[in-house]
PDB file of N, CA and C in Angstrom:
ATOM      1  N   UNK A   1       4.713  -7.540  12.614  1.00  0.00           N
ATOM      2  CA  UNK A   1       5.487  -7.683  11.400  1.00  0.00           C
ATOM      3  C   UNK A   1       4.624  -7.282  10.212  1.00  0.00           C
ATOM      4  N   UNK A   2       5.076  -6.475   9.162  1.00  0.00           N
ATOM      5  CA  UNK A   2       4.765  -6.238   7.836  1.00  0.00           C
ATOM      6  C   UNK A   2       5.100  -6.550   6.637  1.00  0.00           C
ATOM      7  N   UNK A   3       4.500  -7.105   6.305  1.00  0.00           N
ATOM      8  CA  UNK A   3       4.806  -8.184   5.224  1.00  0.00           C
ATOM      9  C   UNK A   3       4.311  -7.494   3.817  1.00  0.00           C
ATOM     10  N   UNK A   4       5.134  -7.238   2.476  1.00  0.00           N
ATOM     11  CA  UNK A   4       4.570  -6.170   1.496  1.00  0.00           C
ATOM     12  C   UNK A   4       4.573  -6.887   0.404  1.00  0.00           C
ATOM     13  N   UNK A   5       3.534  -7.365  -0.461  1.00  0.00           N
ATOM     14  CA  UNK A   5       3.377  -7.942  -1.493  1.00  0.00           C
ATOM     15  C   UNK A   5       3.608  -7.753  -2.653  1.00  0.00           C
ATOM     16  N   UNK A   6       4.319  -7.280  -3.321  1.00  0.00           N
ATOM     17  CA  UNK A   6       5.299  -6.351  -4.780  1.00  0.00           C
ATOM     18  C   UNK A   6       4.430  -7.340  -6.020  1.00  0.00           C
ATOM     19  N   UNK A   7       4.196  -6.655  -6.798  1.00  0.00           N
ATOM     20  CA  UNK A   7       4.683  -6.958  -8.280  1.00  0.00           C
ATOM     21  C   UNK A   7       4.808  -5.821  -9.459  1.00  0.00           C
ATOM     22  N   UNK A   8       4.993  -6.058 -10.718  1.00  0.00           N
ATOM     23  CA  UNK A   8       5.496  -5.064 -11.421  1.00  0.00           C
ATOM     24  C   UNK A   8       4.660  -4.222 -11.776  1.00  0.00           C
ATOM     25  N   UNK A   9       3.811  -3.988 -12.227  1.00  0.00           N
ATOM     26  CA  UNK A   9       2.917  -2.688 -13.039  1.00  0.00           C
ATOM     27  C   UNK A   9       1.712  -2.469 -12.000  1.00  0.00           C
ATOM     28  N   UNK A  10       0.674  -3.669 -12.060  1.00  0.00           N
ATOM     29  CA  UNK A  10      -0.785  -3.097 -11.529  1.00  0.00           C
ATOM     30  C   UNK A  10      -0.571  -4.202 -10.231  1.00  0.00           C
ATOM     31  N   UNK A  11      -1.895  -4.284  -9.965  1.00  0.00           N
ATOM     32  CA  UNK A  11      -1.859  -5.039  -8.159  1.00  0.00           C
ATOM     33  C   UNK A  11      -2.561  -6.384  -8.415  1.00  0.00           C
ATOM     34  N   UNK A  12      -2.847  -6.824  -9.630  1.00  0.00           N
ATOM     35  CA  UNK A  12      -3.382  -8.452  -9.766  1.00  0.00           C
ATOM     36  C   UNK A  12      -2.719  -9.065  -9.059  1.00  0.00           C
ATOM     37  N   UNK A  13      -1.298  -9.445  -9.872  1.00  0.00           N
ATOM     38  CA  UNK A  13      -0.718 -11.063  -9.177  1.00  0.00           C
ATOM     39  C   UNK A  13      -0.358 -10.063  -7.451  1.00  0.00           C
ATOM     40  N   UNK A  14       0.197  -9.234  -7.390  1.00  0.00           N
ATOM     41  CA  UNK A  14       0.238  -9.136  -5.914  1.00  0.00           C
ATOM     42  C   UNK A  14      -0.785  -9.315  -5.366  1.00  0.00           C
ATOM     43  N   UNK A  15      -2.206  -9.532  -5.871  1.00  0.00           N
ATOM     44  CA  UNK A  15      -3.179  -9.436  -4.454  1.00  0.00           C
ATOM     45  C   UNK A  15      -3.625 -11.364  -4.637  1.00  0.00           C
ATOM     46  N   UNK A  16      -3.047 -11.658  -6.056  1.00  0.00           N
ATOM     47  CA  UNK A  16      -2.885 -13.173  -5.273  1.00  0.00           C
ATOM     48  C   UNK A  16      -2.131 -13.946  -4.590  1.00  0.00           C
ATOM     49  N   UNK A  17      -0.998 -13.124  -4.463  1.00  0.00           N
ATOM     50  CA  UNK A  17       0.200 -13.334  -3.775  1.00  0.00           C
ATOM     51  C   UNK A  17      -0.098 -13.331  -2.177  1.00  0.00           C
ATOM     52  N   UNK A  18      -0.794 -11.848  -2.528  1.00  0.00           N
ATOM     53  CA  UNK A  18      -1.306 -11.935  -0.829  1.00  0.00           C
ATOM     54  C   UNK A  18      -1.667 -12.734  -0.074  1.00  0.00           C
ATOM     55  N   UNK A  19      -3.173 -13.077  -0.934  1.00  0.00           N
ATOM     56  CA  UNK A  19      -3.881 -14.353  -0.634  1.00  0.00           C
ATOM     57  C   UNK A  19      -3.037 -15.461  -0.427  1.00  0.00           C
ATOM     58  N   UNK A  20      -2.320 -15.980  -1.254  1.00  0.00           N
ATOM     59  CA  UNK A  20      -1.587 -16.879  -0.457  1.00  0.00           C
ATOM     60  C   UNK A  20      -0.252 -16.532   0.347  1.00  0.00           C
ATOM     61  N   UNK A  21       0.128 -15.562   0.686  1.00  0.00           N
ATOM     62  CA  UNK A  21       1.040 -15.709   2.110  1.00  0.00           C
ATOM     63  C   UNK A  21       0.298 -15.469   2.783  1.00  0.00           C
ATOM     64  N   UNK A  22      -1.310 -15.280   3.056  1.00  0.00           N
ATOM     65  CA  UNK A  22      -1.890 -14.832   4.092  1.00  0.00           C
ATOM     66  C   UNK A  22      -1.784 -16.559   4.443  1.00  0.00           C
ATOM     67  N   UNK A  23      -2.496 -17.739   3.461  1.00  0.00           N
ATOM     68  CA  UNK A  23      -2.713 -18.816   3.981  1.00  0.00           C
ATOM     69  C   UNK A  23      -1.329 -19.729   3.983  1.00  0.00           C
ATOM     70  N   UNK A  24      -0.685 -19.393   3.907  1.00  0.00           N
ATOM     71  CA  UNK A  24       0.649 -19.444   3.897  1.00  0.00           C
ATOM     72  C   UNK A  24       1.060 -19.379   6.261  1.00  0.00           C
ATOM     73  N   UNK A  25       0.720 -18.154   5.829  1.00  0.00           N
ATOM     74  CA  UNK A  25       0.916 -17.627   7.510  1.00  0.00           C
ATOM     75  C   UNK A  25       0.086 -18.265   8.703  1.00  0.00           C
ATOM     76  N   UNK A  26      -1.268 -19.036   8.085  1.00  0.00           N
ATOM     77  CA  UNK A  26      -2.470 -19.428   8.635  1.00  0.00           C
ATOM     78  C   UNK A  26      -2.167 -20.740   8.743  1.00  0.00           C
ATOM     79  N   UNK A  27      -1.399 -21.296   7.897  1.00  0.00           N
ATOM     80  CA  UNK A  27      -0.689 -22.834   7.942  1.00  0.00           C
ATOM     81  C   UNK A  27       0.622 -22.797   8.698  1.00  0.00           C
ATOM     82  N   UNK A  28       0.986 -21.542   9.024  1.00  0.00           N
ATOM     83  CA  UNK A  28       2.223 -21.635   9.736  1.00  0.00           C
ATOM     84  C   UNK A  28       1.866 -21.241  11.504  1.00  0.00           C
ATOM     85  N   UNK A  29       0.903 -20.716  11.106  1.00  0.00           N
ATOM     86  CA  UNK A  29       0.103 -20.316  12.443  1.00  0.00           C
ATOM     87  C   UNK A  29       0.742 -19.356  13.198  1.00  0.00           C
ATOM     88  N   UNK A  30       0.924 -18.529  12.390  1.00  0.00           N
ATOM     89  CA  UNK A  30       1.780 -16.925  11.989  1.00  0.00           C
ATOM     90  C   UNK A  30       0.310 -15.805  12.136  1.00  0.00           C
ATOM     91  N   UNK A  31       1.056 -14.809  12.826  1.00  0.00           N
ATOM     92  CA  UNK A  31       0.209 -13.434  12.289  1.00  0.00           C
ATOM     93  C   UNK A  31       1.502 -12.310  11.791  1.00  0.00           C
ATOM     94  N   UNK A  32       0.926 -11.851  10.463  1.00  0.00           N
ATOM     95  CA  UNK A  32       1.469 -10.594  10.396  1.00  0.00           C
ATOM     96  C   UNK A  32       0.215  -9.838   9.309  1.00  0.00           C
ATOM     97  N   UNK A  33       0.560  -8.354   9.105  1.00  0.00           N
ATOM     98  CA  UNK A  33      -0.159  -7.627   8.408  1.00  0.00           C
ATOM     99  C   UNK A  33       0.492  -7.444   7.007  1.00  0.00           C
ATOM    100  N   UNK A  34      -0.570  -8.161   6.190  1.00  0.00           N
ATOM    101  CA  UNK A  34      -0.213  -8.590   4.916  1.00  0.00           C
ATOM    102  C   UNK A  34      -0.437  -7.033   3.837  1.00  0.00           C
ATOM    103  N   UNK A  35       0.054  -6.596   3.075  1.00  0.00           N
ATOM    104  CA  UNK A  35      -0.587  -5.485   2.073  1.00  0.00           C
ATOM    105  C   UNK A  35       0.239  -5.800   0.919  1.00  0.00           C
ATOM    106  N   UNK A  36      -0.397  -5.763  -0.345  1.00  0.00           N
ATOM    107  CA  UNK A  36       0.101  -5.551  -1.956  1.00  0.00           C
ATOM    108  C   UNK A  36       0.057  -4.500  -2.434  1.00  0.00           C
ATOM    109  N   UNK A  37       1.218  -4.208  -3.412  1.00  0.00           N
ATOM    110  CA  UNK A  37       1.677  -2.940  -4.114  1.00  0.00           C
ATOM    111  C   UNK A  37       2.078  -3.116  -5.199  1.00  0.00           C
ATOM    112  N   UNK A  38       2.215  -1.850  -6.022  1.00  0.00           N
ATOM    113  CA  UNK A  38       2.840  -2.328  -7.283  1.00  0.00           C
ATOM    114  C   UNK A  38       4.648  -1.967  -6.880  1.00  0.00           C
ATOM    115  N   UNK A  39       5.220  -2.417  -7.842  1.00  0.00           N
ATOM    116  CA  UNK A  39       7.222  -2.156  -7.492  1.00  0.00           C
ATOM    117  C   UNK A  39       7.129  -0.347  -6.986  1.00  0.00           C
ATOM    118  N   UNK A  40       7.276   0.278  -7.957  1.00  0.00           N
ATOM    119  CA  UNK A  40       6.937   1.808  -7.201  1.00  0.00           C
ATOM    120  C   UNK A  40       6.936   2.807  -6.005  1.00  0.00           C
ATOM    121  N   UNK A  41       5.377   2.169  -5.762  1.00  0.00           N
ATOM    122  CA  UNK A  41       4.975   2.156  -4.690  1.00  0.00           C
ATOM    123  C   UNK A  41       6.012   1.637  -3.457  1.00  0.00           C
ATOM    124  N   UNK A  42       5.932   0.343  -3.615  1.00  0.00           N
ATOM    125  CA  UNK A  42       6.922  -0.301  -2.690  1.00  0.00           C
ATOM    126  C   UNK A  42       8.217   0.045  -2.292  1.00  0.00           C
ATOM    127  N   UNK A  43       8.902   0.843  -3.676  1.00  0.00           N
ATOM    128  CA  UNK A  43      10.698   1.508  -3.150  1.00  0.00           C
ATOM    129  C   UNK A  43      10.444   2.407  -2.308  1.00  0.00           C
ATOM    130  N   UNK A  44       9.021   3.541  -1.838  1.00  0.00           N
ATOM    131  CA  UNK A  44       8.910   4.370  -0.953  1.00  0.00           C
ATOM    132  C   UNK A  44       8.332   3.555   0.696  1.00  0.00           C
ATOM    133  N   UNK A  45       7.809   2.376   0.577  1.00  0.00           N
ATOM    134  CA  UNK A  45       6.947   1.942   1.546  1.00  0.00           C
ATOM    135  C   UNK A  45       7.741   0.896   2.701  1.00  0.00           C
ATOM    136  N   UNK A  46       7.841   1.123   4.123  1.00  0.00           N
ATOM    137  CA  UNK A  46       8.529   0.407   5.212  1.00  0.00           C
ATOM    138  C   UNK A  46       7.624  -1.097   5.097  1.00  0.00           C
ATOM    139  N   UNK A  47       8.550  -2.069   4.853  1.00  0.00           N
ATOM    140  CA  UNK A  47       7.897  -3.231   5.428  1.00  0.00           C
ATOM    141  C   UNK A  47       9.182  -4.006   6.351  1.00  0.00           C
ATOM    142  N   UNK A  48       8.939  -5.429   6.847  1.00  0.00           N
ATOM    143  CA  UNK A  48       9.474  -6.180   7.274  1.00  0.00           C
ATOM    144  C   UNK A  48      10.606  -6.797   6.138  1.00  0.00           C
ATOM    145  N   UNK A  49       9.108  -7.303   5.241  1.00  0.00           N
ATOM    146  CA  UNK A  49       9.785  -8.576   4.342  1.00  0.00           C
ATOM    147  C   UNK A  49       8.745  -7.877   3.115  1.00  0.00           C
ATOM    148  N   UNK A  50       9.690  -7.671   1.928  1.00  0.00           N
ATOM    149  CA  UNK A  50       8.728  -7.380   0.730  1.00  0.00           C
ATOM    150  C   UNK A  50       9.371  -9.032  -0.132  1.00  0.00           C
ATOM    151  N   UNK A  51       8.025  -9.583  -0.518  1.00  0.00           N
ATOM    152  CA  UNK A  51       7.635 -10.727  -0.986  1.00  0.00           C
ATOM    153  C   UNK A  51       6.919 -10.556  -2.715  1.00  0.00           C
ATOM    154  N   UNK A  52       7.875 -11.031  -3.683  1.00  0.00           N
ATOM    155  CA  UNK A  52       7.185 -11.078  -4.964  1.00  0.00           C
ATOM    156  C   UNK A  52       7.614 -12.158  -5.588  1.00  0.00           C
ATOM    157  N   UNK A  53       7.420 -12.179  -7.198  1.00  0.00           N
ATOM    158  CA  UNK A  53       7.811 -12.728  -7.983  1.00  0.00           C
ATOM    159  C   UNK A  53       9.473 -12.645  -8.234  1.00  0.00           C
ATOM    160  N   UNK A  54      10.131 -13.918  -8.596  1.00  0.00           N
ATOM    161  CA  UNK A  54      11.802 -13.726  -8.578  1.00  0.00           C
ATOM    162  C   UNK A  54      12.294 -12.353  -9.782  1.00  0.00           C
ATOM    163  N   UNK A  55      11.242 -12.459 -11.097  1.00  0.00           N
ATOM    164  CA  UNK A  55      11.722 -11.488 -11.707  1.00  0.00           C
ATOM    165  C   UNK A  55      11.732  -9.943 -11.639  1.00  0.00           C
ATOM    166  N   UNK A  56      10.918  -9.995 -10.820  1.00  0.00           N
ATOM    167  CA  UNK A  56      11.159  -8.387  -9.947  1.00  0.00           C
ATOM    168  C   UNK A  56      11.501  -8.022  -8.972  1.00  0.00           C
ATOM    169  N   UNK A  57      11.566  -8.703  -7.739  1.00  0.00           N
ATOM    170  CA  UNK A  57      11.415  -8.483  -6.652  1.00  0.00           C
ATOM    171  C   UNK A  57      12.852  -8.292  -6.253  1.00  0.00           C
ATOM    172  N   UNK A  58      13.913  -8.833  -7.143  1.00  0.00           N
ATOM    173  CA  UNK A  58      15.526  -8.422  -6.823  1.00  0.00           C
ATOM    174  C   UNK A  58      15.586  -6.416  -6.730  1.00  0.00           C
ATOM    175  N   UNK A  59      14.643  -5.691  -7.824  1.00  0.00           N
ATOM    176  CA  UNK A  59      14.734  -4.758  -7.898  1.00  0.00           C
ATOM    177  C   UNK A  59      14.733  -3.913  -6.726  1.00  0.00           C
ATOM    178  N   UNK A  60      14.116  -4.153  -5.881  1.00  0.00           N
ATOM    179  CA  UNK A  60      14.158  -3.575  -4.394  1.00  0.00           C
ATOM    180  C   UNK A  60      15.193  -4.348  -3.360  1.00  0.00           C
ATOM    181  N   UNK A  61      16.082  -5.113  -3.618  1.00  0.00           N
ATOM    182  CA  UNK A  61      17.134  -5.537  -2.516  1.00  0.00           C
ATOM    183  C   UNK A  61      18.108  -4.341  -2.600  1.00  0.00           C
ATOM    184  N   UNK A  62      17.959  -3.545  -1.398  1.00  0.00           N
ATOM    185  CA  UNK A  62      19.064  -2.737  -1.183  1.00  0.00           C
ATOM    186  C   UNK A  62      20.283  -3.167  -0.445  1.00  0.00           C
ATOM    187  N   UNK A  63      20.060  -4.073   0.596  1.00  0.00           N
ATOM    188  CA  UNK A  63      21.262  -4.661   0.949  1.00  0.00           C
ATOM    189  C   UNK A  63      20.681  -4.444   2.426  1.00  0.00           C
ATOM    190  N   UNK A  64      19.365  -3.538   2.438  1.00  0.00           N
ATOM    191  CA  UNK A  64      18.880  -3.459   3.843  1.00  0.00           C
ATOM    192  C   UNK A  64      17.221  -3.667   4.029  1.00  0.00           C
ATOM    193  N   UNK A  65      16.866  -4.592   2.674  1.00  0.00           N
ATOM    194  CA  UNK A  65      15.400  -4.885   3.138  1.00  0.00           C
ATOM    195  C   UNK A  65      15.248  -6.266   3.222  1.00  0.00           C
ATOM    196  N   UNK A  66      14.557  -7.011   3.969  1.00  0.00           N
ATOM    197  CA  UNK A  66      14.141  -8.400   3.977  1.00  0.00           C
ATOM    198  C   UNK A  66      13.547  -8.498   2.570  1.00  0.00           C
ATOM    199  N   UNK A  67      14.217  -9.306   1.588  1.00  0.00           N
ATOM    200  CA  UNK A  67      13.066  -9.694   0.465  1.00  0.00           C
ATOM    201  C   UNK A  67      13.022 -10.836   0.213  1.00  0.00           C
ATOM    202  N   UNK A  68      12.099 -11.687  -0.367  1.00  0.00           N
ATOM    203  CA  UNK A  68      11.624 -12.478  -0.450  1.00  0.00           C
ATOM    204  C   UNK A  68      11.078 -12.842  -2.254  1.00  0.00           C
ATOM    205  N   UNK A  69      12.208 -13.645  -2.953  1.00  0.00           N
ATOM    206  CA  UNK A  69      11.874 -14.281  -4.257  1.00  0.00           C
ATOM    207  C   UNK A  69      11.348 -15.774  -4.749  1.00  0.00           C
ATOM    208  N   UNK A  70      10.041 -15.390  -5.330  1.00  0.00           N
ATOM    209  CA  UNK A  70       9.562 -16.677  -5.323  1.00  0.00           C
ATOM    210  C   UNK A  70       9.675 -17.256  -6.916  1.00  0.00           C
ATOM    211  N   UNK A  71       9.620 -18.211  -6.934  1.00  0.00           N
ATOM    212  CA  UNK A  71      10.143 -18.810  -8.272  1.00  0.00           C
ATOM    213  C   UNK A  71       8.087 -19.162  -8.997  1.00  0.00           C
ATOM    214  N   UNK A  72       7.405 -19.316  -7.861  1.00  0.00           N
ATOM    215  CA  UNK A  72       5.899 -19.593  -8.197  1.00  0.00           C
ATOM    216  C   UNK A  72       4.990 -19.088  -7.264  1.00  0.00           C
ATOM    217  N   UNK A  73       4.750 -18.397  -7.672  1.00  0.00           N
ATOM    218  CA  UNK A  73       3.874 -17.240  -6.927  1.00  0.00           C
ATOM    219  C   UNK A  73       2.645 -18.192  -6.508  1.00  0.00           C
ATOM    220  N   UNK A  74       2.493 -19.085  -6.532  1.00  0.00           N
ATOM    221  CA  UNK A  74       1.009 -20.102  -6.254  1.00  0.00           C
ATOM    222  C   UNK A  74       1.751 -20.703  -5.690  1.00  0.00           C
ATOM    223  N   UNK A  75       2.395 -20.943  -5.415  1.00  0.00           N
ATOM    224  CA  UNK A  75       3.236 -22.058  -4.384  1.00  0.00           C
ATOM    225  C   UNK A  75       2.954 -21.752  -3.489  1.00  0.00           C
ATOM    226  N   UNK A  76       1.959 -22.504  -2.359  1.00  0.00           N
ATOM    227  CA  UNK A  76       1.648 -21.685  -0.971  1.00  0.00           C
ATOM    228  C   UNK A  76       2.930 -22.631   0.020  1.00  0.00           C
ATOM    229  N   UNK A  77       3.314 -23.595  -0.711  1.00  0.00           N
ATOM    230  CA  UNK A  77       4.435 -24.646   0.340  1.00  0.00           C
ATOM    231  C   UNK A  77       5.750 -23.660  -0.339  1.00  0.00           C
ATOM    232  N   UNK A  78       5.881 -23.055  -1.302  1.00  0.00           N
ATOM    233  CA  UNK A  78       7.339 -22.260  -1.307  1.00  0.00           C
ATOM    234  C   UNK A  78       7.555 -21.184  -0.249  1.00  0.00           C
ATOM    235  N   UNK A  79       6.295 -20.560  -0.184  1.00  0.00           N
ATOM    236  CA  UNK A  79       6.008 -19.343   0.319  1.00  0.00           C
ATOM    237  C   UNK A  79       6.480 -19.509   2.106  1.00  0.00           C
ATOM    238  N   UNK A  80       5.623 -20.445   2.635  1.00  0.00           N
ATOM    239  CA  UNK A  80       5.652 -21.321   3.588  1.00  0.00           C
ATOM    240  C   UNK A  80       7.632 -21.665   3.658  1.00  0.00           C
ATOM    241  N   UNK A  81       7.842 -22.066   3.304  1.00  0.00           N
ATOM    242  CA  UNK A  81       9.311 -22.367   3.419  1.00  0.00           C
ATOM    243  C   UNK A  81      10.620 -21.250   3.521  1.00  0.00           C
ATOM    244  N   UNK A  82       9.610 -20.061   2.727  1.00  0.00           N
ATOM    245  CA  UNK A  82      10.695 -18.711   2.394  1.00  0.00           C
ATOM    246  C   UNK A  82      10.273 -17.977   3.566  1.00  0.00           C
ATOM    247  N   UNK A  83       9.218 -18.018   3.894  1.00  0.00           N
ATOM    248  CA  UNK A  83       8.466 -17.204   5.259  1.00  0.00           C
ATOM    249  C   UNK A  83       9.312 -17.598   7.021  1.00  0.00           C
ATOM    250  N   UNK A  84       9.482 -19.110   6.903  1.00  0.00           N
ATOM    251  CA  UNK A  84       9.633 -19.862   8.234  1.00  0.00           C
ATOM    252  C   UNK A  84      11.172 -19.027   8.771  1.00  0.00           C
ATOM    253  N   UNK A  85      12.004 -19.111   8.034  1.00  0.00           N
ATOM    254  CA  UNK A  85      13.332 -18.374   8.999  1.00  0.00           C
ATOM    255  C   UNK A  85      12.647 -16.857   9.921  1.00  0.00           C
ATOM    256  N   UNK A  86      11.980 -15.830   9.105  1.00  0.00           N
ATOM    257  CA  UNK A  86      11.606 -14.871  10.030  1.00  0.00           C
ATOM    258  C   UNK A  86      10.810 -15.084  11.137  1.00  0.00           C
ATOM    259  N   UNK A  87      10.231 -16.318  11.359  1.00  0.00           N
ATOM    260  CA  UNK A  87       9.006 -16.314  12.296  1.00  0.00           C
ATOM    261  C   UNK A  87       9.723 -17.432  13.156  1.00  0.00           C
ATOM    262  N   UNK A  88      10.933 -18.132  12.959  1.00  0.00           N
ATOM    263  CA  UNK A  88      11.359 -19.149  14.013  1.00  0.00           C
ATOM    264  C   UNK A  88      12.025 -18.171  15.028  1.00  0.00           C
ATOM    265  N   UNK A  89      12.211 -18.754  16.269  1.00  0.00           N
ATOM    266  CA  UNK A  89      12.659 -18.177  17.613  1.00  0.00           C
ATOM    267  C   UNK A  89      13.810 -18.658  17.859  1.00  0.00           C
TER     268      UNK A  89
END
């Protein structure tokens, strides 16, 4: 699974985003391959689940990508909660 870390202009808050769905995934006792992007980037790039902030991350719902809106990007228990439907069996 590929998991794509969005935010709007440069790759800051996405690469703290990362960081925490990585420990996010590590508390769920999950593997997937985590990467951050800026929005852009991301409308050309295949993931599973693209994961950002709520105020951008609607911008890429086509109606055919897994996305993922977080209301607090430091929330590693939101993240954790928005993550669990793809990884249950």
């Amino acid at each position: 699974m590929k998991i794509l870390v969005v935010c709007g202009n440069g790759l800051g808050s996405s690469f703290i985003i990362e960081l925490n769905v990585k420990k996010a995934l590590s508390q769920l006792g999950e593997e997937a391959e985590v990467a951050h992007t800026d929005l852009a980037t991301a409308r050309t790039e295949e993931a599973d689940i693209y994961i950002g902030a709520e105020d951008i991350i609607h911008q890429l719902d086509d109606g055919n990508r897994n996305v993922i809106a977080l209301d607090n990007v430091m929330d590693v228990d939101q993240i954790k909660e928005k993550l669990t439907p793809y990884f249950s069996s």
